[in-house]
PDB file of N, CA and C in Angstrom:
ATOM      1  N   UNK A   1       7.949 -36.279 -26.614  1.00  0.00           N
ATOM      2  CA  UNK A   1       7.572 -34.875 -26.458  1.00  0.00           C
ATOM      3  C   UNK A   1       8.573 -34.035 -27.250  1.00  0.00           C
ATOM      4  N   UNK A   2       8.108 -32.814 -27.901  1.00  0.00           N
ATOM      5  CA  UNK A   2       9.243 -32.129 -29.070  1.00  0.00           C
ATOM      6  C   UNK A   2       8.891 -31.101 -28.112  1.00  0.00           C
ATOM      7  N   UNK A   3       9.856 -29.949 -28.426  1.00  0.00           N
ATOM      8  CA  UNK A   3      10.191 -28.938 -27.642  1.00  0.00           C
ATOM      9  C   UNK A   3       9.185 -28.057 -27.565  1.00  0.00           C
ATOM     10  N   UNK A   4       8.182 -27.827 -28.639  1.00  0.00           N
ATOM     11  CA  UNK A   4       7.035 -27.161 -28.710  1.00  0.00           C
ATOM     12  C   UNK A   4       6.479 -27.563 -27.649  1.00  0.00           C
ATOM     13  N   UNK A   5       6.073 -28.855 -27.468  1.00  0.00           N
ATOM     14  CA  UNK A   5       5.399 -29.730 -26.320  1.00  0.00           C
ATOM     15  C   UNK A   5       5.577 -29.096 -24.773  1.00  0.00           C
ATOM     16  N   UNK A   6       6.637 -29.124 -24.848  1.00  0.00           N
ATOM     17  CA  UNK A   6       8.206 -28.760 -23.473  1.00  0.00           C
ATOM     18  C   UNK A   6       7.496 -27.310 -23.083  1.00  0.00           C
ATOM     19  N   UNK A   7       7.857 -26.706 -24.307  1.00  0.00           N
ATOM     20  CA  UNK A   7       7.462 -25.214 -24.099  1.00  0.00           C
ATOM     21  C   UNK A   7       6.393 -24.730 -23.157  1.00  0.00           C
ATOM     22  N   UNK A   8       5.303 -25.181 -23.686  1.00  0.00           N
ATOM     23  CA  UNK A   8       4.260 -25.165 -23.576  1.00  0.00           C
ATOM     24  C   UNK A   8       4.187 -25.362 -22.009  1.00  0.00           C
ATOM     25  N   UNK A   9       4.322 -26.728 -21.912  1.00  0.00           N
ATOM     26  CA  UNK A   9       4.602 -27.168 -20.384  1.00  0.00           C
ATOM     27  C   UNK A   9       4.823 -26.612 -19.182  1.00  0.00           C
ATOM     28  N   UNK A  10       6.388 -25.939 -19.566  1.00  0.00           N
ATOM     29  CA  UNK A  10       7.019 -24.984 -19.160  1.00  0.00           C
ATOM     30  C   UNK A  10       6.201 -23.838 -18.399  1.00  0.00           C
ATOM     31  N   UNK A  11       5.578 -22.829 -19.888  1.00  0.00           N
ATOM     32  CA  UNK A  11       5.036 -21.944 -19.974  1.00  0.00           C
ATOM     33  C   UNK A  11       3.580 -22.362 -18.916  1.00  0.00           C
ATOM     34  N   UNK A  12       2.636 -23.664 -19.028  1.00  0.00           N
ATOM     35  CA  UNK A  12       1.653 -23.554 -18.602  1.00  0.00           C
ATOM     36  C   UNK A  12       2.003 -24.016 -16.906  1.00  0.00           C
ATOM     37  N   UNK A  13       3.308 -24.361 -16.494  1.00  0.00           N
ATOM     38  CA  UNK A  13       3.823 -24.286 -15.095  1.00  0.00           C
ATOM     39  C   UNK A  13       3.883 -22.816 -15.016  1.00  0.00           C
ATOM     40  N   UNK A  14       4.635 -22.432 -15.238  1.00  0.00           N
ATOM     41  CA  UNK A  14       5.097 -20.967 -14.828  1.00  0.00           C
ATOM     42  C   UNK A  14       3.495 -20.281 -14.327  1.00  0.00           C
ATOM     43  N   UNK A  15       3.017 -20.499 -15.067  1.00  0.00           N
ATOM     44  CA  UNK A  15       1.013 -19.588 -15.384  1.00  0.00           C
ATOM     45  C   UNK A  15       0.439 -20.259 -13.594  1.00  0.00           C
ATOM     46  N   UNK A  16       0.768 -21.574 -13.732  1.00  0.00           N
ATOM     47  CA  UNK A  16      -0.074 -22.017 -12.525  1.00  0.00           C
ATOM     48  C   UNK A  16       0.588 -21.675 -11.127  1.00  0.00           C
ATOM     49  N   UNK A  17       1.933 -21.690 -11.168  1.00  0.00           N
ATOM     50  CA  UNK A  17       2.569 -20.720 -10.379  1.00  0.00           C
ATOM     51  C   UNK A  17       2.432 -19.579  -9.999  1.00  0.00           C
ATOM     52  N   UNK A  18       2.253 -18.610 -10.966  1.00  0.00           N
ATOM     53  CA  UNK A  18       2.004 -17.311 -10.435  1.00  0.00           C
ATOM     54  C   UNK A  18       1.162 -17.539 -10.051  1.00  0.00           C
ATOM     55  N   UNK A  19      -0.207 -18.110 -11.156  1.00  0.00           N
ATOM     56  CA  UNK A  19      -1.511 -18.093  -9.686  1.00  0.00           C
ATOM     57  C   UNK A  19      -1.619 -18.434  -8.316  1.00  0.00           C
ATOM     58  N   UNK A  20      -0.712 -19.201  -8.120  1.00  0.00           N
ATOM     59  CA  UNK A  20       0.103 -19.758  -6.816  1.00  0.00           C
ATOM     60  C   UNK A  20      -0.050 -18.537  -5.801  1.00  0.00           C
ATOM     61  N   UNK A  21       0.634 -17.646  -6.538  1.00  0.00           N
ATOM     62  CA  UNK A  21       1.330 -16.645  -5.842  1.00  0.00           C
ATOM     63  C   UNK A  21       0.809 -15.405  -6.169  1.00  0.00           C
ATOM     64  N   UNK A  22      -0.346 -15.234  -5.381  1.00  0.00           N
ATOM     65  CA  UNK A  22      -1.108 -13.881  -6.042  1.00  0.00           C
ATOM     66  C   UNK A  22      -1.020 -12.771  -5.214  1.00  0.00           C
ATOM     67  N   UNK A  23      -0.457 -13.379  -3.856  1.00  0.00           N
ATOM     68  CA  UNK A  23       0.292 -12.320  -2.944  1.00  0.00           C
ATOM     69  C   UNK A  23       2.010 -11.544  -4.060  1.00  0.00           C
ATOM     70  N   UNK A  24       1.935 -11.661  -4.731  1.00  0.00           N
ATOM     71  CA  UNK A  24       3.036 -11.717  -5.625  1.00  0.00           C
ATOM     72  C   UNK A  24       2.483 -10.556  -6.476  1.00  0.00           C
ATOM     73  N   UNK A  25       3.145  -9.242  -6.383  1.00  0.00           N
ATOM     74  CA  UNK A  25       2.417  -8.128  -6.978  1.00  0.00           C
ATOM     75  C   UNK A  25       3.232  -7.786  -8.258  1.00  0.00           C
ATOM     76  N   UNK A  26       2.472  -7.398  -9.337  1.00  0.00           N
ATOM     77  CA  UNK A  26       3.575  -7.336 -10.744  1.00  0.00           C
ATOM     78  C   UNK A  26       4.506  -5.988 -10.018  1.00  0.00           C
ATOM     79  N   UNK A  27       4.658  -5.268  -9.481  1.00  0.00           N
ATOM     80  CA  UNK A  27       5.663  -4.596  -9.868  1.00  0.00           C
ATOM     81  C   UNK A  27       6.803  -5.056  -8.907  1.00  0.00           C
ATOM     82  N   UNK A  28       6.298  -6.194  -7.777  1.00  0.00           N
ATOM     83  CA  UNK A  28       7.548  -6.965  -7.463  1.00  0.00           C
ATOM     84  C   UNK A  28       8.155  -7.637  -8.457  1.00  0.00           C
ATOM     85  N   UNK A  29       7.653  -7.988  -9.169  1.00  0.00           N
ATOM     86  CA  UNK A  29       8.228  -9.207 -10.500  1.00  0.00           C
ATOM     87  C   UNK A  29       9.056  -8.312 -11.592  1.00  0.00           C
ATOM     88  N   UNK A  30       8.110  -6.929 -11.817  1.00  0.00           N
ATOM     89  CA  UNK A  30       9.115  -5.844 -12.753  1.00  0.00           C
ATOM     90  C   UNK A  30      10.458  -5.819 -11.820  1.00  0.00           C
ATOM     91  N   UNK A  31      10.375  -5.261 -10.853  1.00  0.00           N
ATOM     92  CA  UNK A  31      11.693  -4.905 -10.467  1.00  0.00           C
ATOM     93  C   UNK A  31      12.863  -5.607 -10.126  1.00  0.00           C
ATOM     94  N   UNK A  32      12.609  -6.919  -9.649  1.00  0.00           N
ATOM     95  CA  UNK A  32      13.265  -8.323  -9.477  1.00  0.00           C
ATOM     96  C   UNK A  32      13.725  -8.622 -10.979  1.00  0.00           C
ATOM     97  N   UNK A  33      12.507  -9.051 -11.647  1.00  0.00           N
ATOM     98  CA  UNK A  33      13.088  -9.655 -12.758  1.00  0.00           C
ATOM     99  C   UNK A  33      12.652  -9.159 -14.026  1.00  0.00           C
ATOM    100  N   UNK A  34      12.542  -8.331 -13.926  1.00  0.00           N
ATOM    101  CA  UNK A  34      12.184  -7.186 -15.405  1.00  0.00           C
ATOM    102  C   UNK A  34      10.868  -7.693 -16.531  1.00  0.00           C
ATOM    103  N   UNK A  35       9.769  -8.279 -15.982  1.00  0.00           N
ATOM    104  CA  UNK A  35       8.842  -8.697 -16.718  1.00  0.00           C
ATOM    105  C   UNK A  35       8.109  -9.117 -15.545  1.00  0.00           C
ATOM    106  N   UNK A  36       6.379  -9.077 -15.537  1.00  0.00           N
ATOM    107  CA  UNK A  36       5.301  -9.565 -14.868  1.00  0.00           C
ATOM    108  C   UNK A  36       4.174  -9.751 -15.842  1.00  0.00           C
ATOM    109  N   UNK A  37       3.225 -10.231 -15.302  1.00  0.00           N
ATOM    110  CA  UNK A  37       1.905 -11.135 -16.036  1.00  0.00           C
ATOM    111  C   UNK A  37       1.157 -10.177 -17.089  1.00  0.00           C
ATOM    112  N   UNK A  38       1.632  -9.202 -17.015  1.00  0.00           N
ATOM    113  CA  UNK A  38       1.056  -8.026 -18.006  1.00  0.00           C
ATOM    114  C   UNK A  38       2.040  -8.391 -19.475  1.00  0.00           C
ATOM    115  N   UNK A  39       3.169  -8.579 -18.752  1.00  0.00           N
ATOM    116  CA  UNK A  39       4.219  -8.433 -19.811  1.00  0.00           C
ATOM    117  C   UNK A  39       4.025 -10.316 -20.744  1.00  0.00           C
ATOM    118  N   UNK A  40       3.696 -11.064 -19.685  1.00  0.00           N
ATOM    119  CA  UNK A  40       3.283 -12.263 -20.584  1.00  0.00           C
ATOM    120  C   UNK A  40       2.022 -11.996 -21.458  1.00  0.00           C
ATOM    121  N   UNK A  41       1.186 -11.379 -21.140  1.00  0.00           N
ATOM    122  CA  UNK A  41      -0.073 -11.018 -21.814  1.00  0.00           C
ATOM    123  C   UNK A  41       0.154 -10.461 -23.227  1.00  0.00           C
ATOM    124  N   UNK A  42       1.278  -9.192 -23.233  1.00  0.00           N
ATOM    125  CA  UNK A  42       1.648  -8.936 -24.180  1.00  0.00           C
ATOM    126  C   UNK A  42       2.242  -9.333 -24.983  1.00  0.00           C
ATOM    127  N   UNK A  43       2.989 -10.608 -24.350  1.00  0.00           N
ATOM    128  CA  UNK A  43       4.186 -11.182 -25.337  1.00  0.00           C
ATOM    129  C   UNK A  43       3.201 -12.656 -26.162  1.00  0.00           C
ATOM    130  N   UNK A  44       1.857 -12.772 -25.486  1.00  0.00           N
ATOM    131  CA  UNK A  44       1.048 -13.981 -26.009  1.00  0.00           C
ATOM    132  C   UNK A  44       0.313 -13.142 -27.387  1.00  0.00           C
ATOM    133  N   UNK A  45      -0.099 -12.130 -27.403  1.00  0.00           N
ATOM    134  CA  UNK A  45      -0.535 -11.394 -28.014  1.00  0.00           C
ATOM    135  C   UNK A  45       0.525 -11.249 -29.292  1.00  0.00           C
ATOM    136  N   UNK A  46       1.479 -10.747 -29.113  1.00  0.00           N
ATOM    137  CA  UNK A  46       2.582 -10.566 -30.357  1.00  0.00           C
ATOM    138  C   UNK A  46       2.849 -11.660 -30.647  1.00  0.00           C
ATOM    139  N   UNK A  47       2.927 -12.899 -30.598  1.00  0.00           N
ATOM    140  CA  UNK A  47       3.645 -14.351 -30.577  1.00  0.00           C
ATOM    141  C   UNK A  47       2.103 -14.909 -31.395  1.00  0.00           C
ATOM    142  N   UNK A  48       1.083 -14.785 -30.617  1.00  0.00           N
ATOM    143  CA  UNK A  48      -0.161 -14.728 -31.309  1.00  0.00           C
ATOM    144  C   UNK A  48      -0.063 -14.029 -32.891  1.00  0.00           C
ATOM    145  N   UNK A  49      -0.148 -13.211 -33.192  1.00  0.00           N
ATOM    146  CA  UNK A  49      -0.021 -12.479 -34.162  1.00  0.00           C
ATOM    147  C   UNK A  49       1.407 -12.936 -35.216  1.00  0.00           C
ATOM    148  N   UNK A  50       2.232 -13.067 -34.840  1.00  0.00           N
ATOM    149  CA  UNK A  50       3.486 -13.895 -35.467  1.00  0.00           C
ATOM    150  C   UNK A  50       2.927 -14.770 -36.522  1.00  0.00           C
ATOM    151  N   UNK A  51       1.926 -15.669 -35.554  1.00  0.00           N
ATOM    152  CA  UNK A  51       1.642 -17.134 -35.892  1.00  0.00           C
ATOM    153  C   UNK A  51       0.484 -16.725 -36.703  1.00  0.00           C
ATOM    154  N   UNK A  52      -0.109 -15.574 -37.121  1.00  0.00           N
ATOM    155  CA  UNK A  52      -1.282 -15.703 -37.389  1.00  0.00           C
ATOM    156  C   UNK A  52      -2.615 -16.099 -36.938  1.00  0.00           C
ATOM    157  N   UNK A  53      -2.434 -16.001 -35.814  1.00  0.00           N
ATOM    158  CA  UNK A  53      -3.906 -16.128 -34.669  1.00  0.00           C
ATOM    159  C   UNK A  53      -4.275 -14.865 -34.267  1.00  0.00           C
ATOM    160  N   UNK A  54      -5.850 -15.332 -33.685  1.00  0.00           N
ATOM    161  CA  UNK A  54      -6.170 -13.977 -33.066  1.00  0.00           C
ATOM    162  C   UNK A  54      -6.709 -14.055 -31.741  1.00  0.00           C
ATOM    163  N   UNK A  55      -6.127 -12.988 -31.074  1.00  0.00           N
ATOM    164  CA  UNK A  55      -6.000 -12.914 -29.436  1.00  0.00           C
ATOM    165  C   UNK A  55      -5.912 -11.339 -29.596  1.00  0.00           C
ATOM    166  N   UNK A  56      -7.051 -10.685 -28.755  1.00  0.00           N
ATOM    167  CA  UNK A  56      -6.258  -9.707 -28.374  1.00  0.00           C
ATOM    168  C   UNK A  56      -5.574  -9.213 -26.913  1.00  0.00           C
ATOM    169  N   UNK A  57      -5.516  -8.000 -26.224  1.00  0.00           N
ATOM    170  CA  UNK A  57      -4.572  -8.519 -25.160  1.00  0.00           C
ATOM    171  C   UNK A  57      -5.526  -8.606 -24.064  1.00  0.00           C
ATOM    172  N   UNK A  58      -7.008  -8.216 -23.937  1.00  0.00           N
ATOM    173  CA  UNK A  58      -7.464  -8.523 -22.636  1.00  0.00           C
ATOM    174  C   UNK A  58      -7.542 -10.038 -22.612  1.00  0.00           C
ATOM    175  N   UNK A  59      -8.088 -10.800 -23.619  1.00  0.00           N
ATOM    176  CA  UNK A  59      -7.713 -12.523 -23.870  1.00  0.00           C
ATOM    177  C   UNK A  59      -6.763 -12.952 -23.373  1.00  0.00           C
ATOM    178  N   UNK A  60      -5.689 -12.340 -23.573  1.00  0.00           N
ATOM    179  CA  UNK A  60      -4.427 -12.865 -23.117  1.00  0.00           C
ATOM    180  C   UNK A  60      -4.260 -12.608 -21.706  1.00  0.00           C
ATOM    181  N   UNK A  61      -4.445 -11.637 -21.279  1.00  0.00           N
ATOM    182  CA  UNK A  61      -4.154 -11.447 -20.195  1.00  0.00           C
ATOM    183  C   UNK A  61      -5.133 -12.278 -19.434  1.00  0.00           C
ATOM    184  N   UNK A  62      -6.325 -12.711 -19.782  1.00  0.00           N
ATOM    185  CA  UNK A  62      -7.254 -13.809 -18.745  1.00  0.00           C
ATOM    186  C   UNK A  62      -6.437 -14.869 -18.998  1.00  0.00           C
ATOM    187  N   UNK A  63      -5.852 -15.030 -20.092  1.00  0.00           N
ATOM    188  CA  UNK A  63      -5.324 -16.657 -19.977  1.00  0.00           C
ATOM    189  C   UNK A  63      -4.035 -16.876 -19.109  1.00  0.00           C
ATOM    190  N   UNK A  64      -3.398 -15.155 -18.621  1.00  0.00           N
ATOM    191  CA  UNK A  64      -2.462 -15.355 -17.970  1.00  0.00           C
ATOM    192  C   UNK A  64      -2.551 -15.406 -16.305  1.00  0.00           C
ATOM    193  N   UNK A  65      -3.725 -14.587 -16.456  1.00  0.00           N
ATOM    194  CA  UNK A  65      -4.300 -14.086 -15.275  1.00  0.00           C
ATOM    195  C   UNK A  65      -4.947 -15.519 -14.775  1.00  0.00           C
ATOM    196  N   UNK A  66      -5.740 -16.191 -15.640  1.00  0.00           N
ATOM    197  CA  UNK A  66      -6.687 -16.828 -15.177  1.00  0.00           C
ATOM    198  C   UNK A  66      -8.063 -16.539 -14.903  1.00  0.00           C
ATOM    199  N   UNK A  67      -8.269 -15.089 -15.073  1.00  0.00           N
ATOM    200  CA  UNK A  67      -9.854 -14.154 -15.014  1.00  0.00           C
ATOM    201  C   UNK A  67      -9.471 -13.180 -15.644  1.00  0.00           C
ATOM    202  N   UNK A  68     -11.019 -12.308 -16.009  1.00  0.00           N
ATOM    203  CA  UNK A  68     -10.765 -11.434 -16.367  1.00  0.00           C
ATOM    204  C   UNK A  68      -9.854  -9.934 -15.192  1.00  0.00           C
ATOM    205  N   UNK A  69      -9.125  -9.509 -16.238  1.00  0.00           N
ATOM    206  CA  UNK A  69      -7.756  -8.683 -15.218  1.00  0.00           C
ATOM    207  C   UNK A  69      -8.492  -7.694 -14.477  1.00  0.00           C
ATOM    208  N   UNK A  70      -9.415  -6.728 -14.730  1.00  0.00           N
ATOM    209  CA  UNK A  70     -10.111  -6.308 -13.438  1.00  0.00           C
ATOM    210  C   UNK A  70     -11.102  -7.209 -12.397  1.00  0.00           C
ATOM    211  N   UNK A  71     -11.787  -8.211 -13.017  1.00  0.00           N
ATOM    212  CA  UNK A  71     -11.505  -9.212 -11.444  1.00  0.00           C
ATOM    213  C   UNK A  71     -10.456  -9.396 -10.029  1.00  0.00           C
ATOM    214  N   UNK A  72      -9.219  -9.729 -11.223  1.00  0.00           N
ATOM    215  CA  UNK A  72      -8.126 -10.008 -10.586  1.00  0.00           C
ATOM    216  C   UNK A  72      -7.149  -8.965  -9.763  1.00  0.00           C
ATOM    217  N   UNK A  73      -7.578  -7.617 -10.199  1.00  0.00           N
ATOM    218  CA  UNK A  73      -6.717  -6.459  -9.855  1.00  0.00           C
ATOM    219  C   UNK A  73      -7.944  -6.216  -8.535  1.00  0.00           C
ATOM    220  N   UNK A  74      -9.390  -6.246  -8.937  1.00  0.00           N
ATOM    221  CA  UNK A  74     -10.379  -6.013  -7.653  1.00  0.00           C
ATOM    222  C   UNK A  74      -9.667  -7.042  -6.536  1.00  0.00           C
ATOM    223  N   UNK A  75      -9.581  -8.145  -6.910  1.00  0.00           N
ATOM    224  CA  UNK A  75      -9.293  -9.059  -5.547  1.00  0.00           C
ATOM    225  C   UNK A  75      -7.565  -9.295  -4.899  1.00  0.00           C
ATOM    226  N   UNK A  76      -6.873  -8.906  -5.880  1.00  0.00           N
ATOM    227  CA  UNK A  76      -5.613  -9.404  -5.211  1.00  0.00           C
ATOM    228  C   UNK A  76      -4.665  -8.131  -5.504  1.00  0.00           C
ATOM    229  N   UNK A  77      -4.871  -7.188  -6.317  1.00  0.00           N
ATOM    230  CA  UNK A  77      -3.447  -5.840  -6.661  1.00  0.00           C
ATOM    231  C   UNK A  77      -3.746  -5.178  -5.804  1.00  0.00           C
ATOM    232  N   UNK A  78      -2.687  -5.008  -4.809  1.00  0.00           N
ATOM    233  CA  UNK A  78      -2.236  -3.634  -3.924  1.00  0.00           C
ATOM    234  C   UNK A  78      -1.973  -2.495  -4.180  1.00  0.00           C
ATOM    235  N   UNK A  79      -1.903  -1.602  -3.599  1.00  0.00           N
ATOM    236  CA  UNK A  79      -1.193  -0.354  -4.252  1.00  0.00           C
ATOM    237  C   UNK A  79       0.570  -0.185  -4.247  1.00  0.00           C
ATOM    238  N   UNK A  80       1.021   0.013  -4.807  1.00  0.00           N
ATOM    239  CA  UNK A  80       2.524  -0.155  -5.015  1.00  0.00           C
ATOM    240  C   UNK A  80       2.825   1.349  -4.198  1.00  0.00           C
ATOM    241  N   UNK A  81       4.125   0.370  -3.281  1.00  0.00           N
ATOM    242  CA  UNK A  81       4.612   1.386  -2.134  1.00  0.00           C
ATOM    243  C   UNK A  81       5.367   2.298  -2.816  1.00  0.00           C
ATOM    244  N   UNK A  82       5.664   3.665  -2.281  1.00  0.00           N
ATOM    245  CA  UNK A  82       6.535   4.443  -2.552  1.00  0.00           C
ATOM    246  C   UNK A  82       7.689   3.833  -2.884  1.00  0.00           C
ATOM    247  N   UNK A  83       8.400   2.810  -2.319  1.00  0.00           N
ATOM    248  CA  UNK A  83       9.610   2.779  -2.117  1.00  0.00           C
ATOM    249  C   UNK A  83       9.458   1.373  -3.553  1.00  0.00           C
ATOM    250  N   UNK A  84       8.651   0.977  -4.011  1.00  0.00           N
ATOM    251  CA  UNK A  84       8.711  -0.277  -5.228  1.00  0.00           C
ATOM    252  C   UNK A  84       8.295   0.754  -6.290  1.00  0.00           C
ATOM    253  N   UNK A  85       7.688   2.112  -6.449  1.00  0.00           N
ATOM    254  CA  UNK A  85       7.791   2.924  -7.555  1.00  0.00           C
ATOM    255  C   UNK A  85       8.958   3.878  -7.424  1.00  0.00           C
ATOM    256  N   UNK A  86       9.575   3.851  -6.639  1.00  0.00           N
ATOM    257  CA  UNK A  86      10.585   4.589  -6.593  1.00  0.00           C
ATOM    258  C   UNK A  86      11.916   3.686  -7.560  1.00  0.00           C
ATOM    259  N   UNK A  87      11.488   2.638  -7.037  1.00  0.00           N
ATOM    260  CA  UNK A  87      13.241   1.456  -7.441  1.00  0.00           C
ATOM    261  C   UNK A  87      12.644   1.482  -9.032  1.00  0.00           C
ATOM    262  N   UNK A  88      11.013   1.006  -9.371  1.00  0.00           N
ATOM    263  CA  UNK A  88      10.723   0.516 -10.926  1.00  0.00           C
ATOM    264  C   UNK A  88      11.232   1.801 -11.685  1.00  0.00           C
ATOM    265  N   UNK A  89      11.399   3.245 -11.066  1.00  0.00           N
ATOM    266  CA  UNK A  89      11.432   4.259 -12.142  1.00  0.00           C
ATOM    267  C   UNK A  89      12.785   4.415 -12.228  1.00  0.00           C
ATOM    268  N   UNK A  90      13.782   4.248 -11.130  1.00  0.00           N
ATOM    269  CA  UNK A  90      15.169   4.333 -10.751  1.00  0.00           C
ATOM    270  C   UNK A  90      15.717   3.192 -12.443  1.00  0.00           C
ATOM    271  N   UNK A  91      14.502   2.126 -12.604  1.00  0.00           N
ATOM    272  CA  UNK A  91      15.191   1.042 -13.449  1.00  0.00           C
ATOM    273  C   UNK A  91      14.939   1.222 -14.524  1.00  0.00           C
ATOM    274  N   UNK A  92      13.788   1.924 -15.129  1.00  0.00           N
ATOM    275  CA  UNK A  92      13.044   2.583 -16.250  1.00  0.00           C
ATOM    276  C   UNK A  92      14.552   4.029 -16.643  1.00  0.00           C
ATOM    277  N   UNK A  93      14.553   4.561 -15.869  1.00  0.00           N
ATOM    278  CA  UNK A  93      15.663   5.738 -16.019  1.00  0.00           C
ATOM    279  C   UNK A  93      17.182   5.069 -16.612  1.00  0.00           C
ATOM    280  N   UNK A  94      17.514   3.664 -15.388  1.00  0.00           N
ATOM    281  CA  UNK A  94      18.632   3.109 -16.564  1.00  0.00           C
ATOM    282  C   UNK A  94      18.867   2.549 -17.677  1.00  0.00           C
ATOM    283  N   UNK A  95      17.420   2.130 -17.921  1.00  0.00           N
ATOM    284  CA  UNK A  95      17.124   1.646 -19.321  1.00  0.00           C
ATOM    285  C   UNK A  95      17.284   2.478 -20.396  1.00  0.00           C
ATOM    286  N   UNK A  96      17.227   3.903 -20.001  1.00  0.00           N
ATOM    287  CA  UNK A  96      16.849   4.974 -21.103  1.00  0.00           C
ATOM    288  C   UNK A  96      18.506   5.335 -21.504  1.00  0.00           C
TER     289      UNK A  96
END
């Protein structure tokens, strides 16, 4: 197996995981760890494009998602509490 291989691996654990965990809301994942499944969507999309492929980002985001993302936002996204948009903007503000 070469590291491309690995990668991949890696990457297609991580994917089956989150689906794992769909009680698992992206802006818990922004604020914990500064990236969620939106942010993989986007980064398949640019990495896509690098390589010369074509994806655009609702594609990506089903392949991250696993469905299409308003499916997935109808059945499993909550509304984000006061107190998890309060901390994401608190972290957005130190970024700036």
């Amino acid at each position: 197996m070469n590291n491309t291989e690995l990668d991949a691996a890696v990457l297609q654990r991580l994917l089956n995981h989150l689906d794992s965990r769909k009680d698992v809301q992206n802006i818990e994942l922004m604020n914990l760890a500064g990236f969620c499944r939106n942010c993989l969507a986007k980064w398949t999309e640019q990495e896509a494009e690098k390589l010369g492929l074509e994806i655009d980002y609702e594609a990506a985001r089903e392949k991250v998602y696993g469905m299409p993302y308003s499916e997935w936002k109808e059945k499993h996204q909550k509304e984000a509490t006061a107190e998890q948009l309060a901390q994401f903007q608190k972290i957005q503000e130190a970024k700036s």
